[in-house]
N, C-alpha and C. Protein backbone atom coordinates (compact mmCIF):
# COMPACT_ATOMS: atom_id res chain seq x y z
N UNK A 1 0.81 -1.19 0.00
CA UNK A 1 0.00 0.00 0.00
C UNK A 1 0.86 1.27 0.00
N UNK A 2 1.83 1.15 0.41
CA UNK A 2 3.03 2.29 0.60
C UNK A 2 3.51 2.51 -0.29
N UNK A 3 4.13 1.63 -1.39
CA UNK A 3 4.02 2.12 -2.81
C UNK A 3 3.17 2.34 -3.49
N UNK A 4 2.08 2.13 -3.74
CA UNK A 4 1.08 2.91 -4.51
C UNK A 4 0.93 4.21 -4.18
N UNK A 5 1.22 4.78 -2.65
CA UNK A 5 1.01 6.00 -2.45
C UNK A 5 2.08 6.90 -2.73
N UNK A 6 2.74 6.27 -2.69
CA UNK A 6 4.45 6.79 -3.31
C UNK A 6 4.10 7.02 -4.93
N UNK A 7 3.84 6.14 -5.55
CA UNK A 7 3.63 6.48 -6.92
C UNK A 7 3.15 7.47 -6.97
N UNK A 8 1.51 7.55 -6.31
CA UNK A 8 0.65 8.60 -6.67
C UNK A 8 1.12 10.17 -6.54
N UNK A 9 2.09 10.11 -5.31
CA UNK A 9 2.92 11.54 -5.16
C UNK A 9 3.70 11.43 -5.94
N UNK A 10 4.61 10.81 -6.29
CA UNK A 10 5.38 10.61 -7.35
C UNK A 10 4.73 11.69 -8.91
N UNK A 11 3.68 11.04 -9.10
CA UNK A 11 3.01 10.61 -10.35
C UNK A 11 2.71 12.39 -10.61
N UNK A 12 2.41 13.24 -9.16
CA UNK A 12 1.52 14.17 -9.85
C UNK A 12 2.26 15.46 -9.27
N UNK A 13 3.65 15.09 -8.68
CA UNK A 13 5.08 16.24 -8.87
C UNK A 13 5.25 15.91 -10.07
N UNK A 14 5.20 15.03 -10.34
CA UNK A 14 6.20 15.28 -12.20
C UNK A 14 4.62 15.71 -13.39
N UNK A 15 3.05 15.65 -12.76
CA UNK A 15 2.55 16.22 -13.90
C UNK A 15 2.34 17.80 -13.55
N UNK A 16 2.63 18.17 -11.85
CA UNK A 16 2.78 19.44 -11.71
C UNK A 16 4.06 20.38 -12.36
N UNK A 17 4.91 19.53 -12.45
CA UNK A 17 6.57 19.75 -13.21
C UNK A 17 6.14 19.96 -14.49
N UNK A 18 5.68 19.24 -14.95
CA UNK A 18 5.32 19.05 -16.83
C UNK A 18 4.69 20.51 -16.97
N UNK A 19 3.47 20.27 -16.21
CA UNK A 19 2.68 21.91 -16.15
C UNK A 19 3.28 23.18 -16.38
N UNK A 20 4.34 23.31 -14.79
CA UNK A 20 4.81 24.95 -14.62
C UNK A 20 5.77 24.75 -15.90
N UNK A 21 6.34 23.51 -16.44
CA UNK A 21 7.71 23.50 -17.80
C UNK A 21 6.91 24.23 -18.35
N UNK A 22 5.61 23.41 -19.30
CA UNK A 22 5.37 23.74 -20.36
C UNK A 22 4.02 25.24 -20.49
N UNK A 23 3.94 25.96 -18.97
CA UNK A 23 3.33 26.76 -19.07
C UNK A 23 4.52 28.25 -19.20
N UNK A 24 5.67 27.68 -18.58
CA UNK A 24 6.48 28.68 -18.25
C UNK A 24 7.03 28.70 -20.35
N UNK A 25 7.33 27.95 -21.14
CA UNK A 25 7.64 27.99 -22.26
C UNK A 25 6.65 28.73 -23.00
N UNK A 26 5.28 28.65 -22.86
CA UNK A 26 4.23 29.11 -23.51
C UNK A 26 4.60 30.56 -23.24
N UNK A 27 4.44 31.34 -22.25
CA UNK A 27 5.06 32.61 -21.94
C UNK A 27 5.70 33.22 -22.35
N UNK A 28 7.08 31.99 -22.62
CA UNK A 28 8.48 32.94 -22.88
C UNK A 28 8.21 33.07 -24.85
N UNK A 29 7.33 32.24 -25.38
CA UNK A 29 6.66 32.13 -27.09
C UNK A 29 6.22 33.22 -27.26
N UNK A 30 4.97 33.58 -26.16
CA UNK A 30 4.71 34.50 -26.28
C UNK A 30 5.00 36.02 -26.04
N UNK A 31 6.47 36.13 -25.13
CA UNK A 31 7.15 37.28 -24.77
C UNK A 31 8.02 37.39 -26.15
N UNK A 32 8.22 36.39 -26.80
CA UNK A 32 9.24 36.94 -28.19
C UNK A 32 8.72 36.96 -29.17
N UNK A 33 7.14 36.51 -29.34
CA UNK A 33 6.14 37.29 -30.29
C UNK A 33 5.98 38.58 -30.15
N UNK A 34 5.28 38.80 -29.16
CA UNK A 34 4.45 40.30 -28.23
C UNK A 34 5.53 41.29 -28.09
N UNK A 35 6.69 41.14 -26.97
CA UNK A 35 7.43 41.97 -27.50
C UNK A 35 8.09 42.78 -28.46
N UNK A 36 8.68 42.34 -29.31
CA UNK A 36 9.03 42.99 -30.94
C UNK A 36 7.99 43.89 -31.10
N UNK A 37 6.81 43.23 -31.12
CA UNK A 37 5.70 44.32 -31.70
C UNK A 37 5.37 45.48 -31.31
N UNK A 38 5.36 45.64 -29.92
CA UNK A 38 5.14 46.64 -28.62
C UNK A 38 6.71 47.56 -29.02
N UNK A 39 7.70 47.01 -28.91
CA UNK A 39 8.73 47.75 -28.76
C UNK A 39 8.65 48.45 -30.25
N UNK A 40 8.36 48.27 -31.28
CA UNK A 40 8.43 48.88 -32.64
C UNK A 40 7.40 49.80 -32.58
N UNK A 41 6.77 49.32 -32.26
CA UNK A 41 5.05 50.26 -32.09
C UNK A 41 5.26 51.78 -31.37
N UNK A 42 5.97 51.35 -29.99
CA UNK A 42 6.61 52.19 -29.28
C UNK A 42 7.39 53.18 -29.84
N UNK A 43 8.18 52.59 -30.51
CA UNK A 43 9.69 53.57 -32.08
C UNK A 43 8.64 54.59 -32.50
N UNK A 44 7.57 53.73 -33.45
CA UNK A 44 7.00 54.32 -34.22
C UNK A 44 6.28 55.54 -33.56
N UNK A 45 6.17 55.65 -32.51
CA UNK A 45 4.93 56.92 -31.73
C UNK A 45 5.97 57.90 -31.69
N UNK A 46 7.42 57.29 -31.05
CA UNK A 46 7.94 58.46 -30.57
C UNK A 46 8.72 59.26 -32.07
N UNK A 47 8.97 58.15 -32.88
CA UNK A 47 9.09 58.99 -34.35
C UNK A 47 8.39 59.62 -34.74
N UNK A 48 6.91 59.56 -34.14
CA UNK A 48 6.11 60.48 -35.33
C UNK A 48 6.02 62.14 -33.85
N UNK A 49 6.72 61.84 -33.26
CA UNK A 49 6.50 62.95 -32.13
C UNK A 49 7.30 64.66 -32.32
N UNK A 50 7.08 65.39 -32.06
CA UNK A 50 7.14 66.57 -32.01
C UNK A 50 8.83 66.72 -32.42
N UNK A 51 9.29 66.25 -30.89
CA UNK A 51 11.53 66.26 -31.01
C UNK A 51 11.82 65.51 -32.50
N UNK A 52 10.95 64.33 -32.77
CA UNK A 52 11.59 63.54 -34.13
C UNK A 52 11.62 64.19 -35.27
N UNK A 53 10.63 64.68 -35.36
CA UNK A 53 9.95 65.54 -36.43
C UNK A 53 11.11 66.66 -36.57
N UNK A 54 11.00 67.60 -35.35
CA UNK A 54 12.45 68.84 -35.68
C UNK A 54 13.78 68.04 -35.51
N UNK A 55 14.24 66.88 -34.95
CA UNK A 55 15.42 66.12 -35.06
C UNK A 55 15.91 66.05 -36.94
N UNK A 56 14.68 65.19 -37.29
CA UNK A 56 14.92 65.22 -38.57
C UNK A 56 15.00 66.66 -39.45
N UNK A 57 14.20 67.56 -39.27
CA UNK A 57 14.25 69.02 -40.08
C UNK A 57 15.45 69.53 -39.78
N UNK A 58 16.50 69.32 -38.75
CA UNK A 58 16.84 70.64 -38.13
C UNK A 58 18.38 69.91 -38.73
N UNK A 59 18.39 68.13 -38.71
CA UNK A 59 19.40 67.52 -39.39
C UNK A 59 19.45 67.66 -41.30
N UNK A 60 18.08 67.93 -41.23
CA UNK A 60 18.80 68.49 -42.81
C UNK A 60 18.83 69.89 -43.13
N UNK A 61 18.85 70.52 -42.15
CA UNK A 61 18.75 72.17 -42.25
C UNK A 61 20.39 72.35 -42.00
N UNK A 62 21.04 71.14 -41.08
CA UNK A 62 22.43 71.51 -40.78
C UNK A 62 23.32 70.64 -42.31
N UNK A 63 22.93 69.89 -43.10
CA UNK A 63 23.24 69.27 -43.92
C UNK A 63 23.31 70.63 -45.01
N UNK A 64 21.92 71.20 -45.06
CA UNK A 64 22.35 72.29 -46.04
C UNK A 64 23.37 73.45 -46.04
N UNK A 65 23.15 73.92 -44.34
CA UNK A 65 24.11 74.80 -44.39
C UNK A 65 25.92 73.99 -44.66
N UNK A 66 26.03 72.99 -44.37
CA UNK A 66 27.54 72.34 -44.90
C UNK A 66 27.62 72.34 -46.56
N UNK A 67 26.74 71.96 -46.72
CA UNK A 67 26.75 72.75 -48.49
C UNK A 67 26.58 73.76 -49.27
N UNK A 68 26.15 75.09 -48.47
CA UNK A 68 26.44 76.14 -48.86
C UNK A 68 28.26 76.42 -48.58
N UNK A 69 28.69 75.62 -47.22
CA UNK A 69 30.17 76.04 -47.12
C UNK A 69 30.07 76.23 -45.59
N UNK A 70 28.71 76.60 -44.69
CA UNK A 70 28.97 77.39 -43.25
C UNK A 70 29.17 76.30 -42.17
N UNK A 71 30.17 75.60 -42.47
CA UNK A 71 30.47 74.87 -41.18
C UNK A 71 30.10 75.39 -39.74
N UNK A 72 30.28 76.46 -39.40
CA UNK A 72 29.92 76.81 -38.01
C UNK A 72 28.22 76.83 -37.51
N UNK A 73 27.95 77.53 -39.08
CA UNK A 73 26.39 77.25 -38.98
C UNK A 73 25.63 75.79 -38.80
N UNK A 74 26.68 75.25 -39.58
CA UNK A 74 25.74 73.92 -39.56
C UNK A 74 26.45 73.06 -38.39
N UNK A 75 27.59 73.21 -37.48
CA UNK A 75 27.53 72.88 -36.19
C UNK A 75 26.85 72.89 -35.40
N UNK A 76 26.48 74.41 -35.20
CA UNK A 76 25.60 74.74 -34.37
C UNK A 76 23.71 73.70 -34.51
N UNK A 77 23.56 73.87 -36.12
CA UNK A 77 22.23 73.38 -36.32
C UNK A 77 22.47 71.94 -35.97
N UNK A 78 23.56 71.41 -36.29
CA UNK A 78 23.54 69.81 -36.00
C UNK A 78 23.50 69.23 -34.20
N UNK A 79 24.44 70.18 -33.48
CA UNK A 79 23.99 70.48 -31.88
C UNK A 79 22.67 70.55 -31.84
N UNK A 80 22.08 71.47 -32.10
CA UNK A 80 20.30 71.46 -31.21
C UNK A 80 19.48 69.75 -32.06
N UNK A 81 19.91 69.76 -33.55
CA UNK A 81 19.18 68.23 -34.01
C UNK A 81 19.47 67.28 -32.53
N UNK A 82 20.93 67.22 -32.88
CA UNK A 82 21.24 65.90 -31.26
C UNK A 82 20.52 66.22 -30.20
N UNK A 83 20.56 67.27 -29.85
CA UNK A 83 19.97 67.62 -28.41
C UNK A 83 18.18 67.16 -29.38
N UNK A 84 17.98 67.47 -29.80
CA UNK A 84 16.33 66.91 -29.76
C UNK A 84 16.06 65.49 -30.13
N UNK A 85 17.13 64.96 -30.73
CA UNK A 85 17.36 63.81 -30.81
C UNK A 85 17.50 62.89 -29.48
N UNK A 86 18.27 62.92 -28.57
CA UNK A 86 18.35 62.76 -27.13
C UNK A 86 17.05 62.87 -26.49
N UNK A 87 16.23 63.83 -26.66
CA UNK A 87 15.09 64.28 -25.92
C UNK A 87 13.86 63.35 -26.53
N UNK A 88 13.51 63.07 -27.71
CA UNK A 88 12.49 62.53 -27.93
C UNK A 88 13.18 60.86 -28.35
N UNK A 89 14.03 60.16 -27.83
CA UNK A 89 14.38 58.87 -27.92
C UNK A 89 14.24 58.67 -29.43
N UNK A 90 14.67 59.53 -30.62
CA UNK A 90 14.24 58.93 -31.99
C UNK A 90 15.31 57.92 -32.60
N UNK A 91 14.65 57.31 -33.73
CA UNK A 91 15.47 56.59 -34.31
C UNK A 91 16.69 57.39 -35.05
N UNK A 92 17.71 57.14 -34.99
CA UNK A 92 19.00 57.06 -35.70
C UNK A 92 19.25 56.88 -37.09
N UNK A 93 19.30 58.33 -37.49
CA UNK A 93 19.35 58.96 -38.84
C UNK A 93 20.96 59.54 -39.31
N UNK A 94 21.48 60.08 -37.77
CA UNK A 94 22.40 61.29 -38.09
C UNK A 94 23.85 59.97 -38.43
């Protein structure tokens, strides 16, 4: 009788084991689906946001002035792009 009851504990740690395995895997499937998406989604808001928007204008406003010749000018314009670049977390253009 002592082994049968042994089995039975036996029997239903290893289907509680099987469980938390294969519930804890289901999770981690679904954290490397779900994630990616959220985190891009995320990119995408703060790109379309106010700092991204003048990040990008203000990086080709300093691009032009280097092609007229005004290096100092377009230092300066390429400083405030970074600084708004920094501020609104945008994607990486410069």
């Amino acid at each position: 009788m002592k082994y049968s009851i042994w089995c039975r504990v036996l029997f239903w740690k290893r289907l509680v084991l099987i469980t938390l395995i294969v519930t804890a895997l289901c999770l981690i499937v679904a954290a490397f689906i779900y994630i990616p998406k959220y985190l891009d989604e995320e990119q995408r808001i703060r790109d379309n946001s106010t700092f991204c928007r003048q990040y990008r204008e203000f990086l080709q406003t300093a691009e032009n002035w280097n092609q007229i010749g005004d290096s100092v000018q377009a230092k300066g314009v390429y400083n405030i792009a970074i600084d708004l670049f920094r501020k609104g977390q945008c994607t990486r253009i410069h």
